[in-house]
PDB file of N, CA and C in Angstrom:
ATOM      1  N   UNK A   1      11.699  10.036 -46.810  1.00  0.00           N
ATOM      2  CA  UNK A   1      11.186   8.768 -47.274  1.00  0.00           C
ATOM      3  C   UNK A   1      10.308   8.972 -48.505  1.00  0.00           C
ATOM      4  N   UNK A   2       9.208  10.075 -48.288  1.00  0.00           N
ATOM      5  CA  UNK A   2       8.745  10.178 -49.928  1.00  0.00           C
ATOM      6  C   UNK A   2       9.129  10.476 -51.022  1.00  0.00           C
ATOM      7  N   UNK A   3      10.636  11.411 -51.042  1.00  0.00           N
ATOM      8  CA  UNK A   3      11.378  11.329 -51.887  1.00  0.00           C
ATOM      9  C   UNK A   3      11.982  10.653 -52.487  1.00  0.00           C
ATOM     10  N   UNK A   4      12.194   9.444 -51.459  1.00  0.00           N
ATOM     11  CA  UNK A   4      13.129   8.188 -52.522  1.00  0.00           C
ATOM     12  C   UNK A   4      11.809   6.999 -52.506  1.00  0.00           C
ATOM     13  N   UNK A   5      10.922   7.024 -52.164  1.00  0.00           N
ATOM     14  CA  UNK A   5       9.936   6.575 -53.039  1.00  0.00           C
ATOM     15  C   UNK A   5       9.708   6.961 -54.061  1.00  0.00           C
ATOM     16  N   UNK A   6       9.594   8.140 -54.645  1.00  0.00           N
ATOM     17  CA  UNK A   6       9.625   8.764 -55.995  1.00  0.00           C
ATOM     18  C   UNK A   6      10.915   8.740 -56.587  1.00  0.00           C
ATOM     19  N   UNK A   7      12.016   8.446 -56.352  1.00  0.00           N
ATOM     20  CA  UNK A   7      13.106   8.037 -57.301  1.00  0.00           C
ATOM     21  C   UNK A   7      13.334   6.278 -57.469  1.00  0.00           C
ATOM     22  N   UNK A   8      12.440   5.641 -56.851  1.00  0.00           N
ATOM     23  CA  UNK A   8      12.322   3.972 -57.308  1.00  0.00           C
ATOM     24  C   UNK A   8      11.892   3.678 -58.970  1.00  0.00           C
ATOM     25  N   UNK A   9      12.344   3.156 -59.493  1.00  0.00           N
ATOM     26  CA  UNK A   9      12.133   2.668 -61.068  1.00  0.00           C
ATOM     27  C   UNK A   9      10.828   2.049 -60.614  1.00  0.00           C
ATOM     28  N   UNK A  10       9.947   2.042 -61.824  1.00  0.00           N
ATOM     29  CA  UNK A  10       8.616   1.299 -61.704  1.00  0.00           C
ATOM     30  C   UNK A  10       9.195   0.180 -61.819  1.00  0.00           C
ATOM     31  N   UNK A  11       8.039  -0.796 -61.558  1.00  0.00           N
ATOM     32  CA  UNK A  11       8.357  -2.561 -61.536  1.00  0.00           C
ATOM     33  C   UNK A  11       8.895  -3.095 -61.144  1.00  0.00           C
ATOM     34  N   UNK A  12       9.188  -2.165 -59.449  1.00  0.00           N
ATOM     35  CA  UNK A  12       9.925  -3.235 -58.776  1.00  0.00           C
ATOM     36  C   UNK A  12       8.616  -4.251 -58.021  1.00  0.00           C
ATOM     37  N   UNK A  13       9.550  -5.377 -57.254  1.00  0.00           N
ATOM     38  CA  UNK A  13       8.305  -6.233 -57.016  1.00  0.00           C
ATOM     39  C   UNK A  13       8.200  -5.752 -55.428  1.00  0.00           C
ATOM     40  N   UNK A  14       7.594  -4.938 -55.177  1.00  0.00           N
ATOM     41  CA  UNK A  14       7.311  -4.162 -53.634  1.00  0.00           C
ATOM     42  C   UNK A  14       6.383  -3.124 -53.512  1.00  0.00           C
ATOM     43  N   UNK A  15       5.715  -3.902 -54.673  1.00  0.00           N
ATOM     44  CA  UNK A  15       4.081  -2.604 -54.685  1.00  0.00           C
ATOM     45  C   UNK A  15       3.075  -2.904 -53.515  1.00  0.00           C
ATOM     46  N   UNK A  16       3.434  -4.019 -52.873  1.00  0.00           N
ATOM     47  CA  UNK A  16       2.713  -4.036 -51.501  1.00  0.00           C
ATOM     48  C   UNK A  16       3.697  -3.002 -50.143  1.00  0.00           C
ATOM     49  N   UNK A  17       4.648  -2.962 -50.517  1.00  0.00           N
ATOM     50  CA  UNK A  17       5.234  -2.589 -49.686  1.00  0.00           C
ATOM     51  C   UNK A  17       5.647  -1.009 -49.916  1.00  0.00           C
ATOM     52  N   UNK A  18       5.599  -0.776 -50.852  1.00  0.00           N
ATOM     53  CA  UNK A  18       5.335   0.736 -51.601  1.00  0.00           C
ATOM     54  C   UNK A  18       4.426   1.494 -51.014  1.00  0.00           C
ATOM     55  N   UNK A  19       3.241   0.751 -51.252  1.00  0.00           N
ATOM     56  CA  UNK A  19       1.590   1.028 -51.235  1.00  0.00           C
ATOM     57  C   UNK A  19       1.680   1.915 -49.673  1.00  0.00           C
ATOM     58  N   UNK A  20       2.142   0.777 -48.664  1.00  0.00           N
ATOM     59  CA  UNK A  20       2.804   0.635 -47.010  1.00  0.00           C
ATOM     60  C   UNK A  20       3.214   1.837 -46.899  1.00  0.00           C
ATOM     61  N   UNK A  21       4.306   2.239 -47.074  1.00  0.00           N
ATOM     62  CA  UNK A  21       4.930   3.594 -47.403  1.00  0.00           C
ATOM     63  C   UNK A  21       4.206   4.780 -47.796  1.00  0.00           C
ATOM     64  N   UNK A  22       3.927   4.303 -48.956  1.00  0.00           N
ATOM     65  CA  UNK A  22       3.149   5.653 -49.438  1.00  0.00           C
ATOM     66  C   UNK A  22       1.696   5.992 -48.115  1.00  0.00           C
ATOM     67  N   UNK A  23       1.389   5.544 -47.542  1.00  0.00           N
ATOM     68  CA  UNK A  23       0.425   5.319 -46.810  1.00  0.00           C
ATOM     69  C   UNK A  23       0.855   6.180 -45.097  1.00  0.00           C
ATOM     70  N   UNK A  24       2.254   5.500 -44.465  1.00  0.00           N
ATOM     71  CA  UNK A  24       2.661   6.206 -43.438  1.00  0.00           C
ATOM     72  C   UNK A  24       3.620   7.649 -43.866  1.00  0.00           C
ATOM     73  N   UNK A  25       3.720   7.773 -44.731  1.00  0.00           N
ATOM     74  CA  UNK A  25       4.690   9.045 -44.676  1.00  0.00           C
ATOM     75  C   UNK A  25       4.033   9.875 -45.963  1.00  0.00           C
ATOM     76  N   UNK A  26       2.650   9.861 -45.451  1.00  0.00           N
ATOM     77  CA  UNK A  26       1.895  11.180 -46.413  1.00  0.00           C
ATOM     78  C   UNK A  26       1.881  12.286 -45.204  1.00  0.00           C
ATOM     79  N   UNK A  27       1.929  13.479 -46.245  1.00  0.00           N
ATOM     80  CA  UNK A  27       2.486  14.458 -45.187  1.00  0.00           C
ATOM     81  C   UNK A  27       1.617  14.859 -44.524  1.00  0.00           C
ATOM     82  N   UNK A  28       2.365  15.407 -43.262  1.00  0.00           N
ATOM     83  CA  UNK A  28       1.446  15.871 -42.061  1.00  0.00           C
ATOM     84  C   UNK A  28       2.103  17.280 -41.929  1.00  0.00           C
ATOM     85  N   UNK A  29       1.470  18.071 -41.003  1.00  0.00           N
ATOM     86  CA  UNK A  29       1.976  19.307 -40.466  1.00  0.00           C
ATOM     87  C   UNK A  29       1.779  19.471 -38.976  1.00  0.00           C
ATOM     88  N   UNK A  30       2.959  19.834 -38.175  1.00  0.00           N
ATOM     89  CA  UNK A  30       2.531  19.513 -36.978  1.00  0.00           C
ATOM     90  C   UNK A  30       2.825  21.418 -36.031  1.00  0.00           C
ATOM     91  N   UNK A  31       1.852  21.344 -35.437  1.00  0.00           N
ATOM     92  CA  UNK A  31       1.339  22.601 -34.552  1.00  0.00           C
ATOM     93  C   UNK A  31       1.966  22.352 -33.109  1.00  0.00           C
ATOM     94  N   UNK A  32       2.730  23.210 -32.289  1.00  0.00           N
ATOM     95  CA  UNK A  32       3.159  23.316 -31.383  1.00  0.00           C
ATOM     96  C   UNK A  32       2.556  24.195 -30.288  1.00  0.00           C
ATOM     97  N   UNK A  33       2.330  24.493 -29.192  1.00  0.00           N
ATOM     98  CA  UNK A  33       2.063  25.240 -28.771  1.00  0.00           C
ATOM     99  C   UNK A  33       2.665  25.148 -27.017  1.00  0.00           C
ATOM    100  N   UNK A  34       3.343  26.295 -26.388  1.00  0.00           N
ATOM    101  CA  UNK A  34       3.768  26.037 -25.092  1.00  0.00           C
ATOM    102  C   UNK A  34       2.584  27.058 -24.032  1.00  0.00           C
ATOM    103  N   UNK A  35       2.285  26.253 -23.289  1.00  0.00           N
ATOM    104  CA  UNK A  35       1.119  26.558 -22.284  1.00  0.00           C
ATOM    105  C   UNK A  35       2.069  26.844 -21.011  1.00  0.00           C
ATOM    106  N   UNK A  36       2.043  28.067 -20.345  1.00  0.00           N
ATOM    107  CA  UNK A  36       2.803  28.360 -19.098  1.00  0.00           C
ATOM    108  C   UNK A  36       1.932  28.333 -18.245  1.00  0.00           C
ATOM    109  N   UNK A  37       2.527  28.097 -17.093  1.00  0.00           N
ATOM    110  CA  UNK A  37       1.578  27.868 -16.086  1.00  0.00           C
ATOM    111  C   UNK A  37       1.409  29.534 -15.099  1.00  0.00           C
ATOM    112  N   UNK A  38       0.421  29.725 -14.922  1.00  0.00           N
ATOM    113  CA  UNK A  38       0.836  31.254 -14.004  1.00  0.00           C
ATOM    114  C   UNK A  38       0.163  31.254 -12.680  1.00  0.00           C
ATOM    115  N   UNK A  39       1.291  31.011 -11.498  1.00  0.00           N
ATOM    116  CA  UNK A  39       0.420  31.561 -10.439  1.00  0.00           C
ATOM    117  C   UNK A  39      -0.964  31.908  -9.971  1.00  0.00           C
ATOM    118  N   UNK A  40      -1.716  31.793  -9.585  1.00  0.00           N
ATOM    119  CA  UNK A  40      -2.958  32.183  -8.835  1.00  0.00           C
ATOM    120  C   UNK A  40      -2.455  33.197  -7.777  1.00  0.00           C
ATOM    121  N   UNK A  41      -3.114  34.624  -7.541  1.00  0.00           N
ATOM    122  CA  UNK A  41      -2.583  35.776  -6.896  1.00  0.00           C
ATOM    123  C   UNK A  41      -2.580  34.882  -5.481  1.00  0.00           C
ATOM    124  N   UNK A  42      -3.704  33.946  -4.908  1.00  0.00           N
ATOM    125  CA  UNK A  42      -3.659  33.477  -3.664  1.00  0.00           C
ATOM    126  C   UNK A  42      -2.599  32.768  -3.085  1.00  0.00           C
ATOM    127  N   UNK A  43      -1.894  31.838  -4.273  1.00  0.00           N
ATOM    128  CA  UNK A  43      -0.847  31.050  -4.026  1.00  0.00           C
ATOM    129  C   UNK A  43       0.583  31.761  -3.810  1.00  0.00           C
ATOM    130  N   UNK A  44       1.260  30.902  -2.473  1.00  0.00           N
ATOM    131  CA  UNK A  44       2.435  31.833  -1.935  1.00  0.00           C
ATOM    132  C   UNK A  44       3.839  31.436  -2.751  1.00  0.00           C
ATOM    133  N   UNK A  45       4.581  31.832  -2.021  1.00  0.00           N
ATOM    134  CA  UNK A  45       5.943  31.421  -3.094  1.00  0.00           C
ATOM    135  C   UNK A  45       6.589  30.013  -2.916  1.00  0.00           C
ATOM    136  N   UNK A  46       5.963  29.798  -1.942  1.00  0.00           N
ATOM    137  CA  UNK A  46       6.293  28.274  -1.499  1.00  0.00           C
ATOM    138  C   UNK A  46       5.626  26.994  -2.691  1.00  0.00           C
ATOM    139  N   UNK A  47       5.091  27.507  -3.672  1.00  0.00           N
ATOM    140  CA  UNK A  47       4.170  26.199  -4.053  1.00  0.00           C
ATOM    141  C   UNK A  47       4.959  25.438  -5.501  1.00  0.00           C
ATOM    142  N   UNK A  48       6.493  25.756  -5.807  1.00  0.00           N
ATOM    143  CA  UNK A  48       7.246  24.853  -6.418  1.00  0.00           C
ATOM    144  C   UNK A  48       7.126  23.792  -5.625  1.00  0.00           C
ATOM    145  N   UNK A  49       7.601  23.321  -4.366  1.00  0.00           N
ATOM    146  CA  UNK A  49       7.327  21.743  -3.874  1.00  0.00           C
ATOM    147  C   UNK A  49       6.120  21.431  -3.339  1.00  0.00           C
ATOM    148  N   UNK A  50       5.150  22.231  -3.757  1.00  0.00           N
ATOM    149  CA  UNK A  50       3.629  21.666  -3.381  1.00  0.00           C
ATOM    150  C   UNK A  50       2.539  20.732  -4.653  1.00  0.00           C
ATOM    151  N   UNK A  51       3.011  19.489  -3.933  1.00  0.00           N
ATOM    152  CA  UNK A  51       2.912  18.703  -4.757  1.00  0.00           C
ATOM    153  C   UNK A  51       1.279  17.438  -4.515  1.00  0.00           C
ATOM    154  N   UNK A  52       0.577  18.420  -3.196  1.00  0.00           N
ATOM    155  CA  UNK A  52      -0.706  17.532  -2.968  1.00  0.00           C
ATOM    156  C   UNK A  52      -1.691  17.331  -4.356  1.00  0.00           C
ATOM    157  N   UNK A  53      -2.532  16.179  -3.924  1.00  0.00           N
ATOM    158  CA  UNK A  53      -3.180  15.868  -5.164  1.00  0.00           C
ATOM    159  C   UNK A  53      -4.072  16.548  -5.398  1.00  0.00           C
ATOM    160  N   UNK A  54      -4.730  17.595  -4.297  1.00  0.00           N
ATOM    161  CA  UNK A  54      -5.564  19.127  -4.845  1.00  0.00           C
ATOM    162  C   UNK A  54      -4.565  19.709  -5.583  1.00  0.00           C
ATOM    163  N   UNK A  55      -3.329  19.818  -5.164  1.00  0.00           N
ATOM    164  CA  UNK A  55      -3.227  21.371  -5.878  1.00  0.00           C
ATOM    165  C   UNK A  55      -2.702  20.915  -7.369  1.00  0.00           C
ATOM    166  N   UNK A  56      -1.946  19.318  -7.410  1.00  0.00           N
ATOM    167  CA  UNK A  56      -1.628  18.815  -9.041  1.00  0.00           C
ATOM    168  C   UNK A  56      -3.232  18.926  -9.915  1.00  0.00           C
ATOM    169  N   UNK A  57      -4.143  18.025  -9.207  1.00  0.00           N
ATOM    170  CA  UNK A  57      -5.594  18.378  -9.655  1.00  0.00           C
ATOM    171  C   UNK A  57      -5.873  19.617 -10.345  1.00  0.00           C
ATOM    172  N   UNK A  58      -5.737  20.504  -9.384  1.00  0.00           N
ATOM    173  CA  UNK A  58      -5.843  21.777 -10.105  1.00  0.00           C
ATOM    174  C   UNK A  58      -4.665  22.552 -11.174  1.00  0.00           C
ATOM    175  N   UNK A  59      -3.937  22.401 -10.925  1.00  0.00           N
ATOM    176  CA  UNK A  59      -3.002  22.236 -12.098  1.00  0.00           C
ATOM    177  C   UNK A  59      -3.351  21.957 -13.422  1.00  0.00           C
ATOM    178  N   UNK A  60      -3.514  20.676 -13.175  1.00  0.00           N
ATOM    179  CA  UNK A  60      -3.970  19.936 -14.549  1.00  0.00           C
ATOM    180  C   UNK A  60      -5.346  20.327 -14.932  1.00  0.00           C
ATOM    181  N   UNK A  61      -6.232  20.734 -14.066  1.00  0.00           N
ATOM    182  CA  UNK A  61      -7.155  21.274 -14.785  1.00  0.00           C
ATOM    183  C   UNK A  61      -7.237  22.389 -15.270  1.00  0.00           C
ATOM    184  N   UNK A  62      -6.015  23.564 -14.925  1.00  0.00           N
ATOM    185  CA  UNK A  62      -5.904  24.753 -15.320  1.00  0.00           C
ATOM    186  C   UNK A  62      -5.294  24.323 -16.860  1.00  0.00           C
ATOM    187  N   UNK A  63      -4.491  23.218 -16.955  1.00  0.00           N
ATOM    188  CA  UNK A  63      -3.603  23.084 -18.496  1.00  0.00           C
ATOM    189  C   UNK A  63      -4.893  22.524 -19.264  1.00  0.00           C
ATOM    190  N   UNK A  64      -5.491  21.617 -18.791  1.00  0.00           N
ATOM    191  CA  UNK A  64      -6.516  21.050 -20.006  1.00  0.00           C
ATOM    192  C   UNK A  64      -7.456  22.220 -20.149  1.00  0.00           C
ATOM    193  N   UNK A  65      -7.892  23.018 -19.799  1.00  0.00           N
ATOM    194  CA  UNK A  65      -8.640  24.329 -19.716  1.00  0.00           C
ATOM    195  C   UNK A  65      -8.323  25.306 -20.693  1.00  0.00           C
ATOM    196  N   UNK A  66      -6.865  25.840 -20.325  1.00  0.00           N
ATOM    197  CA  UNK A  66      -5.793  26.555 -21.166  1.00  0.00           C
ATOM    198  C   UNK A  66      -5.654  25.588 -22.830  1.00  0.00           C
ATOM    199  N   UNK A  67      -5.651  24.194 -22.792  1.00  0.00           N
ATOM    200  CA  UNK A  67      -5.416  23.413 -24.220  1.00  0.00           C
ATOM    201  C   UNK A  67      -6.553  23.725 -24.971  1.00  0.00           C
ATOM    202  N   UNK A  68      -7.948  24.036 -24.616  1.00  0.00           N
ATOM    203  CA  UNK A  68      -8.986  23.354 -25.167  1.00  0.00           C
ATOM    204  C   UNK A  68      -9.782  24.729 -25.396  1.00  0.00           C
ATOM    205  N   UNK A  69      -9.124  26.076 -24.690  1.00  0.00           N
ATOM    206  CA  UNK A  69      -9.520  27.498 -24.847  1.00  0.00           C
ATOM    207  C   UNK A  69      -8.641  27.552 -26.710  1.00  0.00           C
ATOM    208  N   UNK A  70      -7.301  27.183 -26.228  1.00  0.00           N
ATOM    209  CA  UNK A  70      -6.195  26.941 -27.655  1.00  0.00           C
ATOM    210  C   UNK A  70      -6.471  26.689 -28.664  1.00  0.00           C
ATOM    211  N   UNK A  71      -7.075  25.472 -28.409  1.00  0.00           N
ATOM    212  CA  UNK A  71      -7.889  24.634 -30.014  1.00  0.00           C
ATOM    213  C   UNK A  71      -8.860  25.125 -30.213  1.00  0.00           C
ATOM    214  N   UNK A  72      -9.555  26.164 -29.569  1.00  0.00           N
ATOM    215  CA  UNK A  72     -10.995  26.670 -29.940  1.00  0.00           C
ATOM    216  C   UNK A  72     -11.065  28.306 -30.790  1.00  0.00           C
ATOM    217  N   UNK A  73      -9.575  28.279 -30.227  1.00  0.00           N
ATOM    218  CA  UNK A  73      -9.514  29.963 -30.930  1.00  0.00           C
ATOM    219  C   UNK A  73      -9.008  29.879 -32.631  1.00  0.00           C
ATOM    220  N   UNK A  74      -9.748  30.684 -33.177  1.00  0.00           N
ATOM    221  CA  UNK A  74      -9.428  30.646 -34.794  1.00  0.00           C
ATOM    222  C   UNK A  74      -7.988  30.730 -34.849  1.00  0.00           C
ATOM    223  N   UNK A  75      -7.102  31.920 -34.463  1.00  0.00           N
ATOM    224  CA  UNK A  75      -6.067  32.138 -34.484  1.00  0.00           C
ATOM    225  C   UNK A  75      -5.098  31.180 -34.456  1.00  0.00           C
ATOM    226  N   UNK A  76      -5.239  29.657 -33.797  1.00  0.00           N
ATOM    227  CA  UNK A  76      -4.735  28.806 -33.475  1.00  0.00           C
ATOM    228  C   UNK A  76      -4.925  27.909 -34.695  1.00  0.00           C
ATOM    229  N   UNK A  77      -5.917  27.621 -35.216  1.00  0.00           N
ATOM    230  CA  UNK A  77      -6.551  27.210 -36.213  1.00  0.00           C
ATOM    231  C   UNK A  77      -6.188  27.318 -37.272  1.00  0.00           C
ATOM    232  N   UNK A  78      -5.610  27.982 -38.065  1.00  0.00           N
ATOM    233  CA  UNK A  78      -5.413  29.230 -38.918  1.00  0.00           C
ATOM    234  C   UNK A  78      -3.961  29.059 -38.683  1.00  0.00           C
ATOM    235  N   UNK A  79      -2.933  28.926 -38.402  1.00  0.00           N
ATOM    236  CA  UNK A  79      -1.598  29.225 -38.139  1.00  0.00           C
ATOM    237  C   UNK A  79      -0.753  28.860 -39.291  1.00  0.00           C
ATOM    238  N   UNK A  80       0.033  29.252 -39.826  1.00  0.00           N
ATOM    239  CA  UNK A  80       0.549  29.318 -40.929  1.00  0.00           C
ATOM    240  C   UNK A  80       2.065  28.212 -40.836  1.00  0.00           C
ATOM    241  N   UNK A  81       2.264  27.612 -41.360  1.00  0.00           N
ATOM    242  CA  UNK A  81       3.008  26.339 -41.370  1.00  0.00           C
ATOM    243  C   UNK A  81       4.426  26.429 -41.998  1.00  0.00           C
ATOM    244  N   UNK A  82       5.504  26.528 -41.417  1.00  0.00           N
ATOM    245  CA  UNK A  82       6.653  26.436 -42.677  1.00  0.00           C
ATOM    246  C   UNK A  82       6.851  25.391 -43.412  1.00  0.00           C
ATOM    247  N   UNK A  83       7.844  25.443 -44.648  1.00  0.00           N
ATOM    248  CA  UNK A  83       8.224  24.377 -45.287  1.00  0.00           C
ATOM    249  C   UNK A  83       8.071  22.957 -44.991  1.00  0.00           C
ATOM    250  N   UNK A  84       8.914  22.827 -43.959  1.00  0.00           N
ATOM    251  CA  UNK A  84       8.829  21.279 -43.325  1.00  0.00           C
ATOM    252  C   UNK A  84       7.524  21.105 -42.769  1.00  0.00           C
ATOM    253  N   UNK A  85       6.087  21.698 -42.801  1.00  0.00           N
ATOM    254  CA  UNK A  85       5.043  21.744 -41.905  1.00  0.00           C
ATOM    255  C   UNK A  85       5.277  22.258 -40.453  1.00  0.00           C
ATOM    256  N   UNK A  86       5.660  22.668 -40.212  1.00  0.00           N
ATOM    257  CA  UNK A  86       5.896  22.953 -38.758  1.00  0.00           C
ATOM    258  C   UNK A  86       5.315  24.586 -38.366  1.00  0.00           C
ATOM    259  N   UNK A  87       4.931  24.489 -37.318  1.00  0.00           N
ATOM    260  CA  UNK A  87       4.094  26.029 -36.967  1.00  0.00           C
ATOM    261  C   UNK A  87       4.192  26.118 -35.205  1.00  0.00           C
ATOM    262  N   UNK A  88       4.830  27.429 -34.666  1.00  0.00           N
ATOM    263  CA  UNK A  88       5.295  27.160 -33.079  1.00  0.00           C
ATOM    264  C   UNK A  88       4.760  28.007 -32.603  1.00  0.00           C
TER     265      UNK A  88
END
């Protein structure tokens, strides 16, 4: 889309709608990251269908834990982006 915004002839009558454009598709770069989940030595092999609201609870607090260790480390920070913005 920003490319054929930049091949439009000036003076067309859609400089409000240009403006619009130029506005949602300024570039971004977007960061990926996959968080695995790992066992607890206590937990048995049974706990794929253990689905109580302690143990999802804890789950989810192990991933928001694991996200927020992620965003805090430079290394993460710092990640180097290809062409299209993209970094995995």
């Amino acid at each position: 889309m920003r490319r054929s915004i930049q091949t439009l002839p000036p003076g067309l009558d859609l400089e409000e709608d240009l403006t619009f454009l130029r506005q949602v598709t300024h570039e971004n770069v977007i960061t990926m990251k996959q968080l695995i989940y790992r066992q607890k030595s206590c937990e048995g092999n049974a706990t794929d269908d253990e689905f109580s609201r302690v143990t999802m609870q804890e789950h989810w607090q192990a991933g928001l834990d694991d996200a927020v260790r992620s965003l805090r480390h430079r290394r993460w920070r710092e990640r180097a982006h290809d062409a299209d913005g993209i970094a995995v």
